[in-house]
C-alpha atoms as a PDB file:
ATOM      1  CA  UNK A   1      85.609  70.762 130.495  1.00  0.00           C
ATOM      2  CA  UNK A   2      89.352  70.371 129.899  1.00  0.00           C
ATOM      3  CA  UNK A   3      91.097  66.937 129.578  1.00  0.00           C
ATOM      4  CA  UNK A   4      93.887  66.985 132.796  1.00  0.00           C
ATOM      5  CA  UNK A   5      97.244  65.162 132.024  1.00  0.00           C
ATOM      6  CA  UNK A   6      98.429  65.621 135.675  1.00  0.00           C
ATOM      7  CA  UNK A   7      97.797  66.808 138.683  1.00  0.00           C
ATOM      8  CA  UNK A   8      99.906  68.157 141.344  1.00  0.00           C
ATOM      9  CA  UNK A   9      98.188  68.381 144.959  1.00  0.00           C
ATOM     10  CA  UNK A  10      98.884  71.361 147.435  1.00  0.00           C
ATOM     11  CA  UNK A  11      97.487  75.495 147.314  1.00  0.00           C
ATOM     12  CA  UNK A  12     100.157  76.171 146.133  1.00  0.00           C
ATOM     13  CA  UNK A  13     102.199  72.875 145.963  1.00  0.00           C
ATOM     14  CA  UNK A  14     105.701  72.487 146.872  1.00  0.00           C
ATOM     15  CA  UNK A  15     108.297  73.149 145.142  1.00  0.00           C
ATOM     16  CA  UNK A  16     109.734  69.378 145.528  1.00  0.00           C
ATOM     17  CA  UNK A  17     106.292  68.384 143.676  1.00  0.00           C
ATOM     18  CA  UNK A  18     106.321  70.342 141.486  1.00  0.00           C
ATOM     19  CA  UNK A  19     109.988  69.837 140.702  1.00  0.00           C
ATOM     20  CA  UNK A  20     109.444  65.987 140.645  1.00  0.00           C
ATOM     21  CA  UNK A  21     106.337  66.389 138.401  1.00  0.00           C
ATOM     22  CA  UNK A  22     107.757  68.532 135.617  1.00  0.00           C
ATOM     23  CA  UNK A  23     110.856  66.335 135.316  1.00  0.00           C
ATOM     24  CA  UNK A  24     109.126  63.816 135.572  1.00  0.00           C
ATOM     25  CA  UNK A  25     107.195  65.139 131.882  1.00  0.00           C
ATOM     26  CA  UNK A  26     110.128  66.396 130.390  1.00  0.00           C
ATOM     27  CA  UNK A  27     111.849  62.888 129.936  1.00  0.00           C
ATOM     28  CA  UNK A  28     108.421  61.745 128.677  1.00  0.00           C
ATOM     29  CA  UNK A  29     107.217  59.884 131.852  1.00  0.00           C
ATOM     30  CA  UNK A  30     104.450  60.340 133.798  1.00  0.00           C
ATOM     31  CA  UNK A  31     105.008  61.846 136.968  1.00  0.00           C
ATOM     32  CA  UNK A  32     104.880  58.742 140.216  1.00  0.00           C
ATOM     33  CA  UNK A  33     104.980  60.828 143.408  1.00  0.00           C
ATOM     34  CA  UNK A  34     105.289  59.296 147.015  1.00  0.00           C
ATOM     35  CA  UNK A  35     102.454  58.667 149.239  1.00  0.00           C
ATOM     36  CA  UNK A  36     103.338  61.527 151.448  1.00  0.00           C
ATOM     37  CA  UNK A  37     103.747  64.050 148.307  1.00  0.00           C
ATOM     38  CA  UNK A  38     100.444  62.840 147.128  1.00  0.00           C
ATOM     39  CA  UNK A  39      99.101  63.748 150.687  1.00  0.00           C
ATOM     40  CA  UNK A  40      97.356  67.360 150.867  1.00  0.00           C
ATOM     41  CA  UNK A  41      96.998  69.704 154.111  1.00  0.00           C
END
């Protein structure tokens, strides 16, 4: 069991998510993607 902050769909996810979701953290919000970048396959 390990407590998840985050989570960033895709195998591997794009680079625009993950982009989005680590800048996201670094100003100390928590990352709000789209619809469609919440969308996998």
């Amino acid at each position: 069991w390990c407590p998840v902050d985050a989570f960033i769909p895709g195998c591997p996810p794009d680079p625009e998510r993950i982009w989005a979701a680590v800048s996201a953290l670094l100003s100390g919000e928590l990352p709000q993607l789209s619809p469609e970048m919440r969308r996998f396959g």
